[in-house]
PDB file of N, CA and C in Angstrom:
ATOM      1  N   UNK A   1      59.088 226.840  80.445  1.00  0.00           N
ATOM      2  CA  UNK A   1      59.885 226.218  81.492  1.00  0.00           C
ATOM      3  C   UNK A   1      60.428 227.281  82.431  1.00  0.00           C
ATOM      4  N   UNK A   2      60.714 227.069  83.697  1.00  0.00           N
ATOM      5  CA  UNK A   2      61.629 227.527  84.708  1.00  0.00           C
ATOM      6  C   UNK A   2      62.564 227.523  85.107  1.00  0.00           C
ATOM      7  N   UNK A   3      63.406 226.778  84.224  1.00  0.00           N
ATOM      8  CA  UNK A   3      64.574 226.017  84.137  1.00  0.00           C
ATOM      9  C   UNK A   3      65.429 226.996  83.496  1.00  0.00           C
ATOM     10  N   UNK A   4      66.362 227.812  83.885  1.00  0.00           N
ATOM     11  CA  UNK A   4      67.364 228.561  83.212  1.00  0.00           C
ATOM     12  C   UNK A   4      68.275 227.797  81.996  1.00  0.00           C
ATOM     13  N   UNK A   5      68.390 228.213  81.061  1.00  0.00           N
ATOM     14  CA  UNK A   5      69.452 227.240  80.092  1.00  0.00           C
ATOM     15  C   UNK A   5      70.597 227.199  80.356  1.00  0.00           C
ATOM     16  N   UNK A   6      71.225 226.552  80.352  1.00  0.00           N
ATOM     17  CA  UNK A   6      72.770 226.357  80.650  1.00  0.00           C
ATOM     18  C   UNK A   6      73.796 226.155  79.596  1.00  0.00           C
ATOM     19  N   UNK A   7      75.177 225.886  79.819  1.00  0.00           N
ATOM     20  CA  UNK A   7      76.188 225.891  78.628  1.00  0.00           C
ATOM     21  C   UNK A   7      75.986 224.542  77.881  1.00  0.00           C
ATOM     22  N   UNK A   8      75.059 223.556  78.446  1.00  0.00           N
ATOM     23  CA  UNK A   8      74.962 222.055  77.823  1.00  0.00           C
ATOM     24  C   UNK A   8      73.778 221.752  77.813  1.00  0.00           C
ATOM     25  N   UNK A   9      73.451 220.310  77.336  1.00  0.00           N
ATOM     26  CA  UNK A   9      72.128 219.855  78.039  1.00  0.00           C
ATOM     27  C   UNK A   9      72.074 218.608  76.852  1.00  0.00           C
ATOM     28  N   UNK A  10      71.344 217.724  77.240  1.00  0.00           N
ATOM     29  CA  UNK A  10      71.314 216.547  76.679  1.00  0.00           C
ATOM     30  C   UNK A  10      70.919 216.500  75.429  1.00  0.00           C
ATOM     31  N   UNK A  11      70.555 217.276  75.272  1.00  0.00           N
ATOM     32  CA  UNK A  11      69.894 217.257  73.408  1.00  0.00           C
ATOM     33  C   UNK A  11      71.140 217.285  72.615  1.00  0.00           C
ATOM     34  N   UNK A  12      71.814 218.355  73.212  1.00  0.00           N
ATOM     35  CA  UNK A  12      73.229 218.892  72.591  1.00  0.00           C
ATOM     36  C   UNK A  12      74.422 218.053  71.695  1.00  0.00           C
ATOM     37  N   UNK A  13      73.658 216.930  73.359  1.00  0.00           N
ATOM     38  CA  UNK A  13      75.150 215.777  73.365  1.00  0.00           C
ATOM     39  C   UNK A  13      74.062 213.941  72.269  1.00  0.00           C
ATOM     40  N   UNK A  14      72.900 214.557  71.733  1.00  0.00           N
ATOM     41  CA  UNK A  14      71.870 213.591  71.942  1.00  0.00           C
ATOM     42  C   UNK A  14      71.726 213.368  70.269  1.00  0.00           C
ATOM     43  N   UNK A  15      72.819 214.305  69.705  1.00  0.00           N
ATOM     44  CA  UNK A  15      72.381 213.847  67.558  1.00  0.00           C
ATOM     45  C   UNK A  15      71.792 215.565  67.521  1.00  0.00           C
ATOM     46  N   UNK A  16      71.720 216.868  68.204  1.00  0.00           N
ATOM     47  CA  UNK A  16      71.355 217.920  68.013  1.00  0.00           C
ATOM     48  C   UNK A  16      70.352 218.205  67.206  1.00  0.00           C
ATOM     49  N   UNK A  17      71.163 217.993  65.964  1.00  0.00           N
ATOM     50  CA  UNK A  17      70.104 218.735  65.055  1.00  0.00           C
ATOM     51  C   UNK A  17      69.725 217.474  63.802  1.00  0.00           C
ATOM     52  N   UNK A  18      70.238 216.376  64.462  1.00  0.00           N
ATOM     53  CA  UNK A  18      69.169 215.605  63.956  1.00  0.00           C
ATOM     54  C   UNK A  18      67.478 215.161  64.499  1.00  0.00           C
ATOM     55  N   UNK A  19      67.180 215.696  65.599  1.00  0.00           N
ATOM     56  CA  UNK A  19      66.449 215.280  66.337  1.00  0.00           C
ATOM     57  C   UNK A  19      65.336 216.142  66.343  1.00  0.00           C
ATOM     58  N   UNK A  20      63.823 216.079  65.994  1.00  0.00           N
ATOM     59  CA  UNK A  20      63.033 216.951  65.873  1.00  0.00           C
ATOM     60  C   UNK A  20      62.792 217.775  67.607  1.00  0.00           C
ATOM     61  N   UNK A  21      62.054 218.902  67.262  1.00  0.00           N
ATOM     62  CA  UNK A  21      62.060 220.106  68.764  1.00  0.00           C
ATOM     63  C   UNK A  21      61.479 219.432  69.474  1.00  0.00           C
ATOM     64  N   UNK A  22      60.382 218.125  68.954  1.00  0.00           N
ATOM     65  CA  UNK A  22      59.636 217.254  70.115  1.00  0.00           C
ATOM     66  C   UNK A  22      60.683 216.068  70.882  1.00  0.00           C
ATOM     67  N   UNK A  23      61.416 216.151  70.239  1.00  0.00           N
ATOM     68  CA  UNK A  23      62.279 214.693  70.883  1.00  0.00           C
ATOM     69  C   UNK A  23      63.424 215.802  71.766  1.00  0.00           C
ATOM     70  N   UNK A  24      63.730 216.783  71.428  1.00  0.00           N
ATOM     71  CA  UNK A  24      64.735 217.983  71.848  1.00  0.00           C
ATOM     72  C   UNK A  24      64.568 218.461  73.211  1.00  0.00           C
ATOM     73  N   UNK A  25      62.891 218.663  73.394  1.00  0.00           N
ATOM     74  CA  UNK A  25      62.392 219.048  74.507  1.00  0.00           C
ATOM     75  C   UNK A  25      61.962 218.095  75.321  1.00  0.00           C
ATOM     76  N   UNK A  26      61.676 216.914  74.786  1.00  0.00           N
ATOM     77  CA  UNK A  26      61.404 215.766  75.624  1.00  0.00           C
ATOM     78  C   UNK A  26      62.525 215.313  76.423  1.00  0.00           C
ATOM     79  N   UNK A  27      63.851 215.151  75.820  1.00  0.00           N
ATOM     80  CA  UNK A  27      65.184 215.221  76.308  1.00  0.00           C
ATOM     81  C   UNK A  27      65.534 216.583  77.657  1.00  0.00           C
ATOM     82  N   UNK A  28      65.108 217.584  77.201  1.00  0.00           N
ATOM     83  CA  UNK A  28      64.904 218.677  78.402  1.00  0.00           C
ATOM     84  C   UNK A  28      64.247 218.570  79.717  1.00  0.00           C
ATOM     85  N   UNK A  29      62.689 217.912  79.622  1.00  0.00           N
ATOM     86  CA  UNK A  29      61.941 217.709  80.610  1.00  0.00           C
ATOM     87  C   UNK A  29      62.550 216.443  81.073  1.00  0.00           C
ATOM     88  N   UNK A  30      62.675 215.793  80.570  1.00  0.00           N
ATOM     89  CA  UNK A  30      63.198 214.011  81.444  1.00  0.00           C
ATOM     90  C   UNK A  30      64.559 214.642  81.980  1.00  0.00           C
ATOM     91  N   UNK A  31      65.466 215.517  81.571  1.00  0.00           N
ATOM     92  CA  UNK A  31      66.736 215.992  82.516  1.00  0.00           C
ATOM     93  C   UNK A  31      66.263 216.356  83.483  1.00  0.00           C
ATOM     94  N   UNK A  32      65.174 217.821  83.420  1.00  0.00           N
ATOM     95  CA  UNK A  32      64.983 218.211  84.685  1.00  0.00           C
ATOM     96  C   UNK A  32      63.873 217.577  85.796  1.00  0.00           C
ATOM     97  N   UNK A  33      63.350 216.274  84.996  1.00  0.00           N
ATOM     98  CA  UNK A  33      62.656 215.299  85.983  1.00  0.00           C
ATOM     99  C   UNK A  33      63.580 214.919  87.050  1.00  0.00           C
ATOM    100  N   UNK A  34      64.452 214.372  86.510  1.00  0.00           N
ATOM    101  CA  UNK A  34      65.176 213.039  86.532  1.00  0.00           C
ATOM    102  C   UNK A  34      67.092 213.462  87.035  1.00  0.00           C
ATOM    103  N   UNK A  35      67.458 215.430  87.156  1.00  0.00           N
ATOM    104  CA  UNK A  35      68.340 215.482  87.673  1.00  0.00           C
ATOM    105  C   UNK A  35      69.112 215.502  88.605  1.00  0.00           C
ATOM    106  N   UNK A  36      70.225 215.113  88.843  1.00  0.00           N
ATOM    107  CA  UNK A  36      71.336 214.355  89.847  1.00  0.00           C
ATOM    108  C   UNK A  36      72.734 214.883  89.607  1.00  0.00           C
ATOM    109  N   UNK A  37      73.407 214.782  90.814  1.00  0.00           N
ATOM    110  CA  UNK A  37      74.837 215.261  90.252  1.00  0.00           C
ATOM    111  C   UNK A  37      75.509 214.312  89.330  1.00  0.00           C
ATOM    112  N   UNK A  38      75.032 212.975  89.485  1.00  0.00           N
ATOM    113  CA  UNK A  38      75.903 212.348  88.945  1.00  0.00           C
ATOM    114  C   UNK A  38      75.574 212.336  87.410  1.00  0.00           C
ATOM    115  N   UNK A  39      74.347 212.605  86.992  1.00  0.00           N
ATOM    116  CA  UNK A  39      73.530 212.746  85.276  1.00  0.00           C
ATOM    117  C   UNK A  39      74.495 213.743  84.964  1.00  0.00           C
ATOM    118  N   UNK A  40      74.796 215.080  86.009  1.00  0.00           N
ATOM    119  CA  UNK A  40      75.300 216.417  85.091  1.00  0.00           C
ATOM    120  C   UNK A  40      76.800 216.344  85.011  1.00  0.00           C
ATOM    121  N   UNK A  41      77.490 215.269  85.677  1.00  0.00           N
ATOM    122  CA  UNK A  41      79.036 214.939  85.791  1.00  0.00           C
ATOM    123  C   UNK A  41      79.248 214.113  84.346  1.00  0.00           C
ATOM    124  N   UNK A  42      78.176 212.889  84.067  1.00  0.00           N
ATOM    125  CA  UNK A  42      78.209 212.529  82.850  1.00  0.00           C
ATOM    126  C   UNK A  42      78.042 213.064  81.599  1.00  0.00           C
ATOM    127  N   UNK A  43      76.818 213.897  81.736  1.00  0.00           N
ATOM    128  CA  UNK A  43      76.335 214.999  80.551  1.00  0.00           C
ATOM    129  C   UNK A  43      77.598 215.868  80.535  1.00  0.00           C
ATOM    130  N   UNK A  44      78.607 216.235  81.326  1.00  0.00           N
ATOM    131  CA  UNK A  44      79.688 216.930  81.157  1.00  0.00           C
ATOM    132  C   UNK A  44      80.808 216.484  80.122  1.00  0.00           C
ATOM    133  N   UNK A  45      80.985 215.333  81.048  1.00  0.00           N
ATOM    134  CA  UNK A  45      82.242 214.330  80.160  1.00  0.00           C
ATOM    135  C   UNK A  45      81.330 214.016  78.588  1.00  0.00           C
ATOM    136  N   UNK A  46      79.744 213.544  78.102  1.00  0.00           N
ATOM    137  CA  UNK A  46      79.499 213.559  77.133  1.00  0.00           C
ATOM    138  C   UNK A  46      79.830 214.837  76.079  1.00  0.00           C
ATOM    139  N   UNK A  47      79.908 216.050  76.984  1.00  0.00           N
ATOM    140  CA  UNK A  47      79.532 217.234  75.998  1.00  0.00           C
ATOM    141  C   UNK A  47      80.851 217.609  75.731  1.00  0.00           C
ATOM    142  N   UNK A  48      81.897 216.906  76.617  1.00  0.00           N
ATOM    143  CA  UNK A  48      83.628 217.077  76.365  1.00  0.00           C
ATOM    144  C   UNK A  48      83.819 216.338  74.674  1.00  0.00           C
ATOM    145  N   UNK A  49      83.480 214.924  75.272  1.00  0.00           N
ATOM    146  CA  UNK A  49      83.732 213.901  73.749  1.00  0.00           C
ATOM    147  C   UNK A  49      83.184 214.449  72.449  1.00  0.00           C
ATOM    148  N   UNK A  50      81.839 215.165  72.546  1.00  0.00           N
ATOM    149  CA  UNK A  50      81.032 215.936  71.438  1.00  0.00           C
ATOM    150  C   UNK A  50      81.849 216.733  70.906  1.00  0.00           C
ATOM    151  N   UNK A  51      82.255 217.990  71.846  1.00  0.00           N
ATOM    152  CA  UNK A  51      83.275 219.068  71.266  1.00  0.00           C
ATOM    153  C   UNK A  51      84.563 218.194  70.869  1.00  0.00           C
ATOM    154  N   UNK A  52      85.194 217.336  70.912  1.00  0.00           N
ATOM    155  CA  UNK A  52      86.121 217.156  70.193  1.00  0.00           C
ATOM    156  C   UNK A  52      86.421 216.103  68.888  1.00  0.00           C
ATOM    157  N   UNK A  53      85.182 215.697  69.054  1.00  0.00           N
ATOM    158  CA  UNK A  53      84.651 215.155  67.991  1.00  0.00           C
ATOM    159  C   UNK A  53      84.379 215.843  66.677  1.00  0.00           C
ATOM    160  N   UNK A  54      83.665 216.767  67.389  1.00  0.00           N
ATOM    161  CA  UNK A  54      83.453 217.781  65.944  1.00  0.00           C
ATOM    162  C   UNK A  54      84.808 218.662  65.723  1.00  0.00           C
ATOM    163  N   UNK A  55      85.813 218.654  66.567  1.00  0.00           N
ATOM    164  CA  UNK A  55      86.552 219.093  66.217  1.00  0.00           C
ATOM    165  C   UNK A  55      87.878 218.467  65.265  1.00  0.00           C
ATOM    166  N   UNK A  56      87.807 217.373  65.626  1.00  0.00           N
ATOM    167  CA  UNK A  56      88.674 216.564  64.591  1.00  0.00           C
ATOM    168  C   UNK A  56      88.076 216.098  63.459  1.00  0.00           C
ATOM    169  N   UNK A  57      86.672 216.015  63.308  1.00  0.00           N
ATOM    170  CA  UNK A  57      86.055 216.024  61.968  1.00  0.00           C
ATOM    171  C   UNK A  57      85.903 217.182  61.276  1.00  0.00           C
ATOM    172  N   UNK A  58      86.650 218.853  62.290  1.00  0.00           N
ATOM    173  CA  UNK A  58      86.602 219.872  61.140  1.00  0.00           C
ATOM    174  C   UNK A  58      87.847 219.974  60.935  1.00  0.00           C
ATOM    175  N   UNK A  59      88.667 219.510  61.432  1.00  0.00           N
ATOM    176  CA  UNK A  59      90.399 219.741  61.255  1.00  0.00           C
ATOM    177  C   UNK A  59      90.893 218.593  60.474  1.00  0.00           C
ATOM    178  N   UNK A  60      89.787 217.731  60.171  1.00  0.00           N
ATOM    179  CA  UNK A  60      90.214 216.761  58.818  1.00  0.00           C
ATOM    180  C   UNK A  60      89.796 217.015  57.594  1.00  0.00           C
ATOM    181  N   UNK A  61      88.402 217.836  57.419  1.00  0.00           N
ATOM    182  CA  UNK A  61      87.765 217.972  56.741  1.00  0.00           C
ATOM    183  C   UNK A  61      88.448 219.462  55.643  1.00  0.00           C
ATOM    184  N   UNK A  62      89.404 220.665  57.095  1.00  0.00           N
ATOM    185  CA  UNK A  62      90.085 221.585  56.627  1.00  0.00           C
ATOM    186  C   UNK A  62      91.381 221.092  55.795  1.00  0.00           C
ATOM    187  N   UNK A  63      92.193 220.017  56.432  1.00  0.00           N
ATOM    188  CA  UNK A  63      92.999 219.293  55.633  1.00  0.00           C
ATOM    189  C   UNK A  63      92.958 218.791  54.259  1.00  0.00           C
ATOM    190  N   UNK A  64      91.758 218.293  54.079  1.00  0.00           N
ATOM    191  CA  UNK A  64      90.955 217.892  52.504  1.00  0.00           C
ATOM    192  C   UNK A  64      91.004 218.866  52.108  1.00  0.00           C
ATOM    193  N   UNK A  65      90.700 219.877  52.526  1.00  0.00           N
ATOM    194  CA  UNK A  65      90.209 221.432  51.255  1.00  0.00           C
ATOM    195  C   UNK A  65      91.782 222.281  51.105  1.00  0.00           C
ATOM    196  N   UNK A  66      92.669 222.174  52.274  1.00  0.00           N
ATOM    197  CA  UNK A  66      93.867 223.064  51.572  1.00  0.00           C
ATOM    198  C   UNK A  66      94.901 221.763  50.798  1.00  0.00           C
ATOM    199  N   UNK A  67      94.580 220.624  50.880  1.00  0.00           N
ATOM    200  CA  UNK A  67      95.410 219.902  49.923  1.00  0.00           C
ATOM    201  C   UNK A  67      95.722 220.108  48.461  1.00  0.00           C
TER     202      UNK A  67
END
């Protein structure tokens, strides 16, 4: 690709590493088919909800273990 990587991208926000490298990269090419400001304003706010998601499932999960 020609596509520089960036701090996000739809795979990220898309089940990560549940998702095999073919569905990962397929998610890559349909972004850069198919990109718009308004896809990367959403993919933003998605990749906001992601990070804090995982973050309150590790700050509950740390709670369980020093109990």
């Amino acid at each position: 690709m020609l596509v520089k990587p960036g701090i996000t991208g739809p795979w990220q926000v898309s089940g990560r590493s549940n998702l095999s490298k073919e569905e990962s990269e397929s998610l890559d090419v349909s972004y850069v088919q198919n990109w718009s400001m308004l896809g990367d304003i959403v993919l933003l706010f998605r990749t906001v909800g992601a990070v804090v998601t995982i973050r309150v499932h590790t700050d509950r999960r740390n709670e369980d273990v020093t109990k």
